[in-house]
PDB file of N, CA and C in Angstrom:
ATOM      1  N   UNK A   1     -37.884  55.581 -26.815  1.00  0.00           N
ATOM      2  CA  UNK A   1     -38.660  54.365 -26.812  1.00  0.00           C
ATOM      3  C   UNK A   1     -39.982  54.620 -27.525  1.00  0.00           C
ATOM      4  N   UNK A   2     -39.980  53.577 -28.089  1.00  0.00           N
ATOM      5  CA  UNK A   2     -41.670  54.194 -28.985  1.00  0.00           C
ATOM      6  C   UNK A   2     -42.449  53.381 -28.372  1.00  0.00           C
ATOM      7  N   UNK A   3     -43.651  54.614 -28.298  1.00  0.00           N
ATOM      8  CA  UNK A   3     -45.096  53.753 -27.639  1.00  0.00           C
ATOM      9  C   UNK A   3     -46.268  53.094 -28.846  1.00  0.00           C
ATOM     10  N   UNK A   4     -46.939  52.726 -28.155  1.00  0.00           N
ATOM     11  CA  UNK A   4     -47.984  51.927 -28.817  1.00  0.00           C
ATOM     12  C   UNK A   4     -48.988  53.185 -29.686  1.00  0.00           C
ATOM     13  N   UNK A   5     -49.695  52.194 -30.496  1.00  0.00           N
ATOM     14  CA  UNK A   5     -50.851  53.337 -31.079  1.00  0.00           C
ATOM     15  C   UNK A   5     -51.366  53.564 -30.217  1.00  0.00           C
ATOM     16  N   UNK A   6     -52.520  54.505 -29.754  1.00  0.00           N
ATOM     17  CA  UNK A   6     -53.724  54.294 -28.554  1.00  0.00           C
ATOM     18  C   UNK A   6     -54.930  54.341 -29.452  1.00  0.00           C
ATOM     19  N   UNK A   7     -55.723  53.066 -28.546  1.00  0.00           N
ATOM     20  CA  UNK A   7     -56.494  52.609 -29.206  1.00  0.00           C
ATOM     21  C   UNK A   7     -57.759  53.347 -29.985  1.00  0.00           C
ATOM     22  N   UNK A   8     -58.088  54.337 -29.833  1.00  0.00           N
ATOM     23  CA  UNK A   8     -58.869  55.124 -30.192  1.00  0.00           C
ATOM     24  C   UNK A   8     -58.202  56.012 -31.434  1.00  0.00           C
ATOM     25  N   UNK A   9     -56.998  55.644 -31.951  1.00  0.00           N
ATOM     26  CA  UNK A   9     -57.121  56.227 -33.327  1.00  0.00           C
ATOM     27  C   UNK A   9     -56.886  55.308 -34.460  1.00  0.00           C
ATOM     28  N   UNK A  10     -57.120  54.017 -34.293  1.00  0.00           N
ATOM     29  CA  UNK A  10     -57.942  52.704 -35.405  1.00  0.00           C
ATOM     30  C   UNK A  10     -58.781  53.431 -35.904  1.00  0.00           C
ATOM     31  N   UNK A  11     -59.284  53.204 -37.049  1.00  0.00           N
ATOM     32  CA  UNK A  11     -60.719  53.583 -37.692  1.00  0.00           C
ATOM     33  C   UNK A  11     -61.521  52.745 -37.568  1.00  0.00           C
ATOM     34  N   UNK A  12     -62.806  53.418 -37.456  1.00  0.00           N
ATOM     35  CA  UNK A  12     -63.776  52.353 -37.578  1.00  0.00           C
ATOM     36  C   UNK A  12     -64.381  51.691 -38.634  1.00  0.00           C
ATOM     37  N   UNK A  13     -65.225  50.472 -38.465  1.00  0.00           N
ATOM     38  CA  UNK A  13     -65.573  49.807 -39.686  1.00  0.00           C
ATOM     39  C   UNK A  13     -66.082  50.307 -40.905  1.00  0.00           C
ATOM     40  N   UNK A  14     -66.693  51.405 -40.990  1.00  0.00           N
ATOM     41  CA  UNK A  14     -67.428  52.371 -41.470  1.00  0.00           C
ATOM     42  C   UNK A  14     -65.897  52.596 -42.700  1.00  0.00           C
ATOM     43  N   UNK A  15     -64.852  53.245 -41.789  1.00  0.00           N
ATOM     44  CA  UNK A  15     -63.630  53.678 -42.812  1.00  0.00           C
ATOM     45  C   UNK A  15     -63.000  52.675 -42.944  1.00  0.00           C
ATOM     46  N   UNK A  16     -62.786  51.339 -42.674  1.00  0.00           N
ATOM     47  CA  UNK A  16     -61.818  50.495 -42.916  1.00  0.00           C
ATOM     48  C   UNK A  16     -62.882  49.647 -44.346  1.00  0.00           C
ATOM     49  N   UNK A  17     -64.115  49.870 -44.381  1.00  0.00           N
ATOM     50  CA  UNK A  17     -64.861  49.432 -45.684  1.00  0.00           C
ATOM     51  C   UNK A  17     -64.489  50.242 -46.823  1.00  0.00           C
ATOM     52  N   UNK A  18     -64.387  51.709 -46.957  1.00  0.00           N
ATOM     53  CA  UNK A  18     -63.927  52.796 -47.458  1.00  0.00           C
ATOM     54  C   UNK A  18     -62.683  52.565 -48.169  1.00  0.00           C
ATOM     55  N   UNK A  19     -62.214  52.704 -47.203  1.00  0.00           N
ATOM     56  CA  UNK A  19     -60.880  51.993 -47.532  1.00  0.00           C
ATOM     57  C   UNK A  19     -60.450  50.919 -48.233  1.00  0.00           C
ATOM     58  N   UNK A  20     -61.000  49.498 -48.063  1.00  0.00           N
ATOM     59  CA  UNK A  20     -60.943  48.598 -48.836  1.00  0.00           C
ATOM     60  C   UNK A  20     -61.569  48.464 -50.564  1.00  0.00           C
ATOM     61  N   UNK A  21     -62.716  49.123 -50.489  1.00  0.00           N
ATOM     62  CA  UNK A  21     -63.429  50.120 -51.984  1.00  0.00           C
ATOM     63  C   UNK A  21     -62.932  50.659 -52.731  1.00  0.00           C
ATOM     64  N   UNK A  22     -61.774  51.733 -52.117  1.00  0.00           N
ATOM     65  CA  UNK A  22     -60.982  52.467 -52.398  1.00  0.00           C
ATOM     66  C   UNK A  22     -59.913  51.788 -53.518  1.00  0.00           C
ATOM     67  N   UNK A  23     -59.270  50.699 -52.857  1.00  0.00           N
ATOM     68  CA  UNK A  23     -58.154  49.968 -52.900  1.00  0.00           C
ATOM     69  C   UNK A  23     -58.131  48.887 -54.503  1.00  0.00           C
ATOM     70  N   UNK A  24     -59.291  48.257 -54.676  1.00  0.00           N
ATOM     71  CA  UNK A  24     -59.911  47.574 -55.829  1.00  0.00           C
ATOM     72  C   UNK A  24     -61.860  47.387 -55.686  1.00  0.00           C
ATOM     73  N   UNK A  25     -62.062  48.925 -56.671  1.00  0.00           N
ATOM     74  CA  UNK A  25     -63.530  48.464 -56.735  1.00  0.00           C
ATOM     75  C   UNK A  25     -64.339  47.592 -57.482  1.00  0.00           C
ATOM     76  N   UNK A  26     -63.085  46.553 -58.183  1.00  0.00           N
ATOM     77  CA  UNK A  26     -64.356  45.192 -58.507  1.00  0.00           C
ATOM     78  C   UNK A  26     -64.393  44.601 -57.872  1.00  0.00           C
ATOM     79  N   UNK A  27     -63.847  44.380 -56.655  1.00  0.00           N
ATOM     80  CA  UNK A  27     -63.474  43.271 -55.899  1.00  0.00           C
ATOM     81  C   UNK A  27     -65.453  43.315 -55.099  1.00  0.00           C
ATOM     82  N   UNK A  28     -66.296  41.949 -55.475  1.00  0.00           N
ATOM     83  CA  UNK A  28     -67.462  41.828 -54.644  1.00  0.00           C
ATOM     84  C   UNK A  28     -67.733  42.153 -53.222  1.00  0.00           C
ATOM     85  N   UNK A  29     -68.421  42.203 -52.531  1.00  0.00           N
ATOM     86  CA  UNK A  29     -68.314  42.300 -50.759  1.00  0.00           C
ATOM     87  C   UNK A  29     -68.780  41.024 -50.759  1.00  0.00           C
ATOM     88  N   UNK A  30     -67.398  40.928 -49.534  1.00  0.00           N
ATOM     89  CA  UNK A  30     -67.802  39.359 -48.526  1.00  0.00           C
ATOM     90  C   UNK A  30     -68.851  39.145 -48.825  1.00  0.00           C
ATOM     91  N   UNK A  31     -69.069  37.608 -48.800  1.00  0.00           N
ATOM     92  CA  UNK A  31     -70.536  36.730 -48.196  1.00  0.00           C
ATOM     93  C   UNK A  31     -70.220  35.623 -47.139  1.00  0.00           C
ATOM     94  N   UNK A  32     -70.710  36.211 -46.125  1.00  0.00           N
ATOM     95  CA  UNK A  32     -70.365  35.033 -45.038  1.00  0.00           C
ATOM     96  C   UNK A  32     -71.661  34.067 -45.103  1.00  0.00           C
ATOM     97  N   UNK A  33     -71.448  32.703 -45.425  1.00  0.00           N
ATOM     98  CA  UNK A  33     -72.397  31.844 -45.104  1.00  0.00           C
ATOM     99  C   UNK A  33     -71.794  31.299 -43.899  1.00  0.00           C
ATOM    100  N   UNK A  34     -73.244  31.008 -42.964  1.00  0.00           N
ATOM    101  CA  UNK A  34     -73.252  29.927 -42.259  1.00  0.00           C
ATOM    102  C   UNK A  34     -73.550  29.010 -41.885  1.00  0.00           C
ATOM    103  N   UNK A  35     -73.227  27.891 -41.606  1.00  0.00           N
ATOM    104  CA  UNK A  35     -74.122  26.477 -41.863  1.00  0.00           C
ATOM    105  C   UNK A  35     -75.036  26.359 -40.900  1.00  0.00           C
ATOM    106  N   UNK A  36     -76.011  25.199 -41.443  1.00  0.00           N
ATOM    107  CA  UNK A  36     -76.975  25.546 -40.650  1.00  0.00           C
ATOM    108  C   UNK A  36     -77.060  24.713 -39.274  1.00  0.00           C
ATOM    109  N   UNK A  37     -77.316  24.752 -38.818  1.00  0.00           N
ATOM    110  CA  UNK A  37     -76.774  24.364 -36.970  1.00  0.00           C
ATOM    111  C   UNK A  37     -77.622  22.476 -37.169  1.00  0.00           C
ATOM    112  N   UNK A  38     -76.809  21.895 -36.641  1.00  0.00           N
ATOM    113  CA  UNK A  38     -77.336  20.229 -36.897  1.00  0.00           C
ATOM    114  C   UNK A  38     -77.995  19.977 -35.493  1.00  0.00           C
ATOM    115  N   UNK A  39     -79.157  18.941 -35.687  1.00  0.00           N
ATOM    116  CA  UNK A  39     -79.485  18.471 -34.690  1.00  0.00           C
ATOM    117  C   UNK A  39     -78.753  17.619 -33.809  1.00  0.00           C
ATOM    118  N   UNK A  40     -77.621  17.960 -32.700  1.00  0.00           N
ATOM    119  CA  UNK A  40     -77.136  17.060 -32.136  1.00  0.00           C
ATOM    120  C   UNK A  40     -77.772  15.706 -31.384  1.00  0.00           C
ATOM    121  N   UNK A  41     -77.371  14.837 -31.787  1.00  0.00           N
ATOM    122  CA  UNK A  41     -77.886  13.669 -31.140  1.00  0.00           C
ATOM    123  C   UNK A  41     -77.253  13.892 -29.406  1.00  0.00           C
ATOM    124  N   UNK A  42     -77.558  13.452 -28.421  1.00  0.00           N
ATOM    125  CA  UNK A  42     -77.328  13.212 -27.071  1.00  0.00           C
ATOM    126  C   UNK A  42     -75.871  12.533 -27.456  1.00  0.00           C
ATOM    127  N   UNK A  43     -75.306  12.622 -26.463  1.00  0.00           N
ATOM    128  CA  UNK A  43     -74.065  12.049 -26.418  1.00  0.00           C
ATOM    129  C   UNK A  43     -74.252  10.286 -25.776  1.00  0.00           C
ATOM    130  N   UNK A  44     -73.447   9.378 -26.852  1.00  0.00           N
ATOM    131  CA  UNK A  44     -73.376   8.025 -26.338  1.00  0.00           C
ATOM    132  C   UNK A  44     -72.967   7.559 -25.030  1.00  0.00           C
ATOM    133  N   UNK A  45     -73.756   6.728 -23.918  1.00  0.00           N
ATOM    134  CA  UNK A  45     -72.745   6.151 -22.635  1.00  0.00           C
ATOM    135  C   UNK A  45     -71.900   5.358 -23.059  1.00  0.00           C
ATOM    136  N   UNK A  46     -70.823   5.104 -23.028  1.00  0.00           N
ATOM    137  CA  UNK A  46     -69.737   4.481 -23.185  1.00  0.00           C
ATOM    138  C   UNK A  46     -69.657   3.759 -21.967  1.00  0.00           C
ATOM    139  N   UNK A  47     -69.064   2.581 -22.090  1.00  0.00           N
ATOM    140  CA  UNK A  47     -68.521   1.807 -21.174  1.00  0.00           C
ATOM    141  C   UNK A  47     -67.511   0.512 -21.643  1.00  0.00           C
ATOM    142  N   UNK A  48     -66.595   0.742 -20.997  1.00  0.00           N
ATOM    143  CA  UNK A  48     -64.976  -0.016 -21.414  1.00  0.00           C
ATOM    144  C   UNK A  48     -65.621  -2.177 -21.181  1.00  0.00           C
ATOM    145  N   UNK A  49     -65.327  -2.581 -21.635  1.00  0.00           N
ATOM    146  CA  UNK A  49     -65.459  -3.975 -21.679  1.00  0.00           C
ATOM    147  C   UNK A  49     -64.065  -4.856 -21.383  1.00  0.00           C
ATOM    148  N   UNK A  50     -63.637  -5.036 -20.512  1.00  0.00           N
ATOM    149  CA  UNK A  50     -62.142  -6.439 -20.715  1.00  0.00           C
ATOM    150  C   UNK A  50     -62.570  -7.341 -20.014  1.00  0.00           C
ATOM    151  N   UNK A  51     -61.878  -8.207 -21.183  1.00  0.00           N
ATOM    152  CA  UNK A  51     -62.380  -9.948 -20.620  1.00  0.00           C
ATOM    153  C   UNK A  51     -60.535 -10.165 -21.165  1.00  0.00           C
ATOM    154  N   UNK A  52     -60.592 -11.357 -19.942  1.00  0.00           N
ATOM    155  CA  UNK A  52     -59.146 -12.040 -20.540  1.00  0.00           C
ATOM    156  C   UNK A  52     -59.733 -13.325 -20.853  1.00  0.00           C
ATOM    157  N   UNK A  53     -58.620 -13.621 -22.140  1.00  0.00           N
ATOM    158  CA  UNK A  53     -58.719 -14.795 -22.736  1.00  0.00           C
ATOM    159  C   UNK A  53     -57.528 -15.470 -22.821  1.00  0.00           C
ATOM    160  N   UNK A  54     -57.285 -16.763 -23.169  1.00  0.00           N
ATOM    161  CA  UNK A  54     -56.000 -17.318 -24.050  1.00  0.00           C
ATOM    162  C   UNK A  54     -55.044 -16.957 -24.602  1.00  0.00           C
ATOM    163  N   UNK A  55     -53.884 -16.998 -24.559  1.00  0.00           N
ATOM    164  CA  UNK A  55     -52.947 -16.519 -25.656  1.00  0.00           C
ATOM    165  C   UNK A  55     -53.584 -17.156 -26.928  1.00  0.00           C
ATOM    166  N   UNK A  56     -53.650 -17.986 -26.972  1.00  0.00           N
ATOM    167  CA  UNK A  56     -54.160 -18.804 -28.448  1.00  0.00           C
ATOM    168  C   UNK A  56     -55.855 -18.298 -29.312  1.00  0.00           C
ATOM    169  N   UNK A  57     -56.684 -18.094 -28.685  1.00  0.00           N
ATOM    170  CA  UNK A  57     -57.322 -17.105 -28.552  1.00  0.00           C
ATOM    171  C   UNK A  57     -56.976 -15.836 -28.815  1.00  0.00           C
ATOM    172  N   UNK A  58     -56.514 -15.232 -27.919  1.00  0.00           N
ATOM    173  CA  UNK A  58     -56.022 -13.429 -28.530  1.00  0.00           C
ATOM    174  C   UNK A  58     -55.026 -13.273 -29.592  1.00  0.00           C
ATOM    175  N   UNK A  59     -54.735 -14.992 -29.967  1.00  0.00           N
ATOM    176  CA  UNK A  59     -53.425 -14.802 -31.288  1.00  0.00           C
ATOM    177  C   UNK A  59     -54.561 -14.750 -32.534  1.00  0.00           C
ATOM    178  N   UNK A  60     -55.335 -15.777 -32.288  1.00  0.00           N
ATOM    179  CA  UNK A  60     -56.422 -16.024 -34.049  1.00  0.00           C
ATOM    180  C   UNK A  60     -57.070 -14.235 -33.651  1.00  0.00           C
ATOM    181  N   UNK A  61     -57.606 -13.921 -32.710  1.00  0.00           N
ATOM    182  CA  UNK A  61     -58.107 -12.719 -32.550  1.00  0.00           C
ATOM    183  C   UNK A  61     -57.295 -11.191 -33.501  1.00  0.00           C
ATOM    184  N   UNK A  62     -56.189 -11.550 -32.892  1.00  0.00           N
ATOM    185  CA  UNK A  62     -55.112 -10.596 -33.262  1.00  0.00           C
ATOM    186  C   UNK A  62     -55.037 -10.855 -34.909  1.00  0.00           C
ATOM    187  N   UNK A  63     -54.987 -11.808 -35.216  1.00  0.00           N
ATOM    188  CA  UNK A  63     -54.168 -12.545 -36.546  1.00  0.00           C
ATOM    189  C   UNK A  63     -55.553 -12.193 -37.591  1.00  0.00           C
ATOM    190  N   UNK A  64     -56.665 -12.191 -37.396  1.00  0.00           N
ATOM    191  CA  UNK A  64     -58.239 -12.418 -37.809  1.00  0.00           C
ATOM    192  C   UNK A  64     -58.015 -10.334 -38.226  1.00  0.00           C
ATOM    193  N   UNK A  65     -58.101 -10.062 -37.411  1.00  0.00           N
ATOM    194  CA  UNK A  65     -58.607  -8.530 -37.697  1.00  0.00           C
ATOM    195  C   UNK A  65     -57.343  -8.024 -38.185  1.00  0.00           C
ATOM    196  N   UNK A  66     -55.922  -8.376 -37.883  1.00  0.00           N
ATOM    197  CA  UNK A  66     -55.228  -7.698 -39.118  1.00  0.00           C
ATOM    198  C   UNK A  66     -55.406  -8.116 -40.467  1.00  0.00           C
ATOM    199  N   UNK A  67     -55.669  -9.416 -40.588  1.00  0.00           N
ATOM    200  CA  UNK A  67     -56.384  -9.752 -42.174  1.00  0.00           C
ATOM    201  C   UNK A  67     -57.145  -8.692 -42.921  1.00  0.00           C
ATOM    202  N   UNK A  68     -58.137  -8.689 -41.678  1.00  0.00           N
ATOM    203  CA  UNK A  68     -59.840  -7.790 -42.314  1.00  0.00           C
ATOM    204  C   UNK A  68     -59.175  -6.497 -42.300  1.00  0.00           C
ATOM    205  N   UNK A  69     -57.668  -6.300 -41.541  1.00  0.00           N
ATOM    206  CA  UNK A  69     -57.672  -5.226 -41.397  1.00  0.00           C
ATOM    207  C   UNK A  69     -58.660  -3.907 -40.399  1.00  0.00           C
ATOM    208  N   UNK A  70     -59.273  -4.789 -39.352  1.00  0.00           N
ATOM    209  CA  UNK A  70     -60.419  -4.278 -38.222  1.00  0.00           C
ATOM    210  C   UNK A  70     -59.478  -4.129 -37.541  1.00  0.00           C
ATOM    211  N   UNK A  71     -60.477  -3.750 -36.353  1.00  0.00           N
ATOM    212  CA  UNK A  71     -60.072  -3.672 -34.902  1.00  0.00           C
ATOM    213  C   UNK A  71     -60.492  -5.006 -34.496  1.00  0.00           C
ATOM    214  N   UNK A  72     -60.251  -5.418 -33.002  1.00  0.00           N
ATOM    215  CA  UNK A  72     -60.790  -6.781 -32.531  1.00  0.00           C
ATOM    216  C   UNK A  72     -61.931  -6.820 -32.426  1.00  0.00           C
ATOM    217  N   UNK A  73     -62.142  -5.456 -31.467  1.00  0.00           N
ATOM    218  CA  UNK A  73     -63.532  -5.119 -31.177  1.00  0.00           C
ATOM    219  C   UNK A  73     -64.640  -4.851 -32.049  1.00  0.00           C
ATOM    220  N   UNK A  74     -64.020  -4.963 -33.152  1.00  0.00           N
ATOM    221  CA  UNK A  74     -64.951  -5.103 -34.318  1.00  0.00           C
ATOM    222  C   UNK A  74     -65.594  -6.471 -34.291  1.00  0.00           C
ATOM    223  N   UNK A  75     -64.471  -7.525 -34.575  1.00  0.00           N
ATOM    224  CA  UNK A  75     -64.484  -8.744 -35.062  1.00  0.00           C
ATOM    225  C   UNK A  75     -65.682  -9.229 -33.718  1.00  0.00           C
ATOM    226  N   UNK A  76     -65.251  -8.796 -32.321  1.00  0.00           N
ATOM    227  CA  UNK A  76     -65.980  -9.552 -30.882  1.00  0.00           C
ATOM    228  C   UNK A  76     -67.483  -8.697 -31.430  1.00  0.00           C
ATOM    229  N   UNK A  77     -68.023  -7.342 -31.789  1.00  0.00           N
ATOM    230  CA  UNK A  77     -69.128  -6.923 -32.322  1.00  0.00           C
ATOM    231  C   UNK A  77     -69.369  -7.802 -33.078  1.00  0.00           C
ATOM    232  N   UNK A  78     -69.307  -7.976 -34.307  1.00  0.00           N
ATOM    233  CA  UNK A  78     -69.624  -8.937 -35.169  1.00  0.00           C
ATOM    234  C   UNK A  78     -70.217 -10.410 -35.169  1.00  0.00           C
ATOM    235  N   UNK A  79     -69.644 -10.445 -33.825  1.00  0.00           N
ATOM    236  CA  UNK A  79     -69.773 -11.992 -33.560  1.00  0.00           C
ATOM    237  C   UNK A  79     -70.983 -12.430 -32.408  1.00  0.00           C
ATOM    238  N   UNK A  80     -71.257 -11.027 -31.608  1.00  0.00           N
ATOM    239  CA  UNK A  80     -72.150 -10.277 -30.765  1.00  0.00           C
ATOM    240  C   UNK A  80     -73.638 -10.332 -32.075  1.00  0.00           C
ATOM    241  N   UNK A  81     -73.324  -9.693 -32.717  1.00  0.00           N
ATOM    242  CA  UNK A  81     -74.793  -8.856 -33.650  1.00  0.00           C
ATOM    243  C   UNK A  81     -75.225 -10.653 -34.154  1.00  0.00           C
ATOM    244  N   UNK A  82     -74.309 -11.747 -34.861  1.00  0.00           N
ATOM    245  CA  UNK A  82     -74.335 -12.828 -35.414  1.00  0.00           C
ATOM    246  C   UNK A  82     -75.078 -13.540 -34.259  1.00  0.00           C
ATOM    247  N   UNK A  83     -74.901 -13.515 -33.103  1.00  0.00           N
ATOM    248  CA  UNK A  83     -75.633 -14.356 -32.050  1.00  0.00           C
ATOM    249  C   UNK A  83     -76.818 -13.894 -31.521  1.00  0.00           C
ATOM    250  N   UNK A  84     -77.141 -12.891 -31.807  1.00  0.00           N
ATOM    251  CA  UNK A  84     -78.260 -12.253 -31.669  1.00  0.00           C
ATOM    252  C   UNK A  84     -78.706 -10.490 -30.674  1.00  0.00           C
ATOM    253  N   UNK A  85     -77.417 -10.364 -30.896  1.00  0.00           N
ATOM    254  CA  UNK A  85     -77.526  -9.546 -29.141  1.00  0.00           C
ATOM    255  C   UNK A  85     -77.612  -8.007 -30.536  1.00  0.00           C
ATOM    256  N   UNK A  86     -78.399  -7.039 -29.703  1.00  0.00           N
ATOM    257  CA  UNK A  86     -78.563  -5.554 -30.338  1.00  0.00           C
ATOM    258  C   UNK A  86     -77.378  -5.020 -30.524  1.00  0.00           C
ATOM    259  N   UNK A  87     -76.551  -5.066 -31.539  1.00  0.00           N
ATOM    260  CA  UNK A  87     -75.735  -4.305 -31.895  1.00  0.00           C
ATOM    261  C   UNK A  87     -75.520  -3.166 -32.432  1.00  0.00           C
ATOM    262  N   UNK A  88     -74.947  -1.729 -31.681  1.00  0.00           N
ATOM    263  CA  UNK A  88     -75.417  -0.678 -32.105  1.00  0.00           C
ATOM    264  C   UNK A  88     -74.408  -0.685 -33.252  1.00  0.00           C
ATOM    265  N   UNK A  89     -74.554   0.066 -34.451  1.00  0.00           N
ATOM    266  CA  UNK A  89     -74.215   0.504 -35.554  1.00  0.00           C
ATOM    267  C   UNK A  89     -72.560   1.271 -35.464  1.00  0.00           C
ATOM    268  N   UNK A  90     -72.379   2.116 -34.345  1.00  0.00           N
ATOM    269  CA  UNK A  90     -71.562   2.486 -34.198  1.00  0.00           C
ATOM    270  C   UNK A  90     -70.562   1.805 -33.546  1.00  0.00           C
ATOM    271  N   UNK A  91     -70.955   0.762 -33.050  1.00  0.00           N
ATOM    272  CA  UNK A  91     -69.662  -0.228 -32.518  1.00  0.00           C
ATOM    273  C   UNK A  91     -69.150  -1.356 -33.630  1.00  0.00           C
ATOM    274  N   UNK A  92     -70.076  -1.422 -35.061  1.00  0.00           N
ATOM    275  CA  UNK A  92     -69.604  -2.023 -35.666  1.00  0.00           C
ATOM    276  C   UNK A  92     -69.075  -1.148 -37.060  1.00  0.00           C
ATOM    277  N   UNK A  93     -68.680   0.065 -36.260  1.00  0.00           N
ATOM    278  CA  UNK A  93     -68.138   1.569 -37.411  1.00  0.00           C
ATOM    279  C   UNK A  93     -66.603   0.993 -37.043  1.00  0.00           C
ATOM    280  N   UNK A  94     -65.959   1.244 -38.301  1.00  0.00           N
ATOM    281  CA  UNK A  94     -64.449   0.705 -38.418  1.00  0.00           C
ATOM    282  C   UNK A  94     -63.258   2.221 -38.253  1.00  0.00           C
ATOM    283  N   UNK A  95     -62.503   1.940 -37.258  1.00  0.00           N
ATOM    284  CA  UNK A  95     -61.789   2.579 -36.855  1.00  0.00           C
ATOM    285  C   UNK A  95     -60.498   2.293 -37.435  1.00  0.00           C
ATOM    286  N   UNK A  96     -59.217   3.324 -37.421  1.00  0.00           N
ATOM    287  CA  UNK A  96     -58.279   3.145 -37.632  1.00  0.00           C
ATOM    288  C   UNK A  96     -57.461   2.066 -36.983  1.00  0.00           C
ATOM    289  N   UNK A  97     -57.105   0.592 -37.163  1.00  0.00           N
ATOM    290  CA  UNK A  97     -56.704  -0.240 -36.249  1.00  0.00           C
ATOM    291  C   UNK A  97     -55.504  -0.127 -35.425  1.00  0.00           C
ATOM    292  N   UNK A  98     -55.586  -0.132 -34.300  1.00  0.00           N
ATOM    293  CA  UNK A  98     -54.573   0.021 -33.398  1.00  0.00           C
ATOM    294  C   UNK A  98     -53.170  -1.185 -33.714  1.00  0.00           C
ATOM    295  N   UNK A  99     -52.234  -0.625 -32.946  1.00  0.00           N
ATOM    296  CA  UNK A  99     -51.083  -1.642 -32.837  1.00  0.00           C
ATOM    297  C   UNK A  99     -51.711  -2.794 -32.171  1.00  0.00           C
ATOM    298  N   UNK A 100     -51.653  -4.642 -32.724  1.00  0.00           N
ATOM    299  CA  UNK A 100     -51.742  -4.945 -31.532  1.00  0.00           C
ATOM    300  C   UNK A 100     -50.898  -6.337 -31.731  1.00  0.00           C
ATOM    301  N   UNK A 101     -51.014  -7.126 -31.040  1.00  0.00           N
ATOM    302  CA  UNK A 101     -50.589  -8.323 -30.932  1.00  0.00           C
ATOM    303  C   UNK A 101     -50.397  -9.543 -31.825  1.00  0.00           C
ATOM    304  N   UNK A 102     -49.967 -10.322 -32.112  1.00  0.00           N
ATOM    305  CA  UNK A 102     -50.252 -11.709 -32.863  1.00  0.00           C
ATOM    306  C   UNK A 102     -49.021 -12.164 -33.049  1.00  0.00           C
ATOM    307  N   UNK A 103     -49.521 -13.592 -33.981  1.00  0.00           N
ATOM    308  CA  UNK A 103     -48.237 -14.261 -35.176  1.00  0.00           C
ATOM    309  C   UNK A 103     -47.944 -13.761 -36.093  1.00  0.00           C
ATOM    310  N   UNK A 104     -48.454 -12.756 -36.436  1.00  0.00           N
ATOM    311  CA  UNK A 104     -48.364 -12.105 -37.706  1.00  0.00           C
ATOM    312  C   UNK A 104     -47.557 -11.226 -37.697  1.00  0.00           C
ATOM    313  N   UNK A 105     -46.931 -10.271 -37.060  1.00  0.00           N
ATOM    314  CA  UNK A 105     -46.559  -8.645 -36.804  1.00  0.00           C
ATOM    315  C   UNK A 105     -45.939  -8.525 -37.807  1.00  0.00           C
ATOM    316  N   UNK A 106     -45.611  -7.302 -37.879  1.00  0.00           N
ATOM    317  CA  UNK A 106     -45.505  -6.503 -39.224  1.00  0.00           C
ATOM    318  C   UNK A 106     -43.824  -6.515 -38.694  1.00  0.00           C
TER     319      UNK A 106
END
């Protein structure tokens, strides 16, 4: 049965640089860059919103943002920021639109 190496006869970094020198000496030495660390903003509170409405209602809803190609919750933002209420920027950021409902379906 064959055993393992034991760990103490790896070389160390010292010879595994050696080694690589050895192997092709035009080859440059690594440059590790690293980026430079971003100021994280605080993390957003989130909070879920459902209201029920109409079928007739959630159909133009549905039917409206697959047009624009939005989300709903875009279209209900939109219509939020238009009436006057503080709309943050990121609720009117466009997401990949979900499956959803209508007269329209694909």
């Amino acid at each position: 049965m064959k055993s393992l190496k034991p760990i103490n006869s790896r070389p160390d970094a010292a010879k595994v640089v050696q080694i690589a020198r050895a192997q092709d000496p035009t080859m440059p030495p690594a440059a590790v860059q690293t980026p430079a660390p971003r100021a994280s903003a605080p993390p957003r509170s989130m909070v879920q919103l459902n209201i029920r409405v109409g079928n007739d209602l959630a159909d133009q809803l549905a039917d409206r943002a697959q047009a624009e190609n939005v989300a709903q919750r875009i279209l209900i933002c939109r219509a939020l920021a238009a009436a006057g209420y503080m709309v943050d920027q990121e609720d009117l950021a466009d997401k990949p639109p979900p499956k959803r409902r209508g007269t329209g379906r694909n």
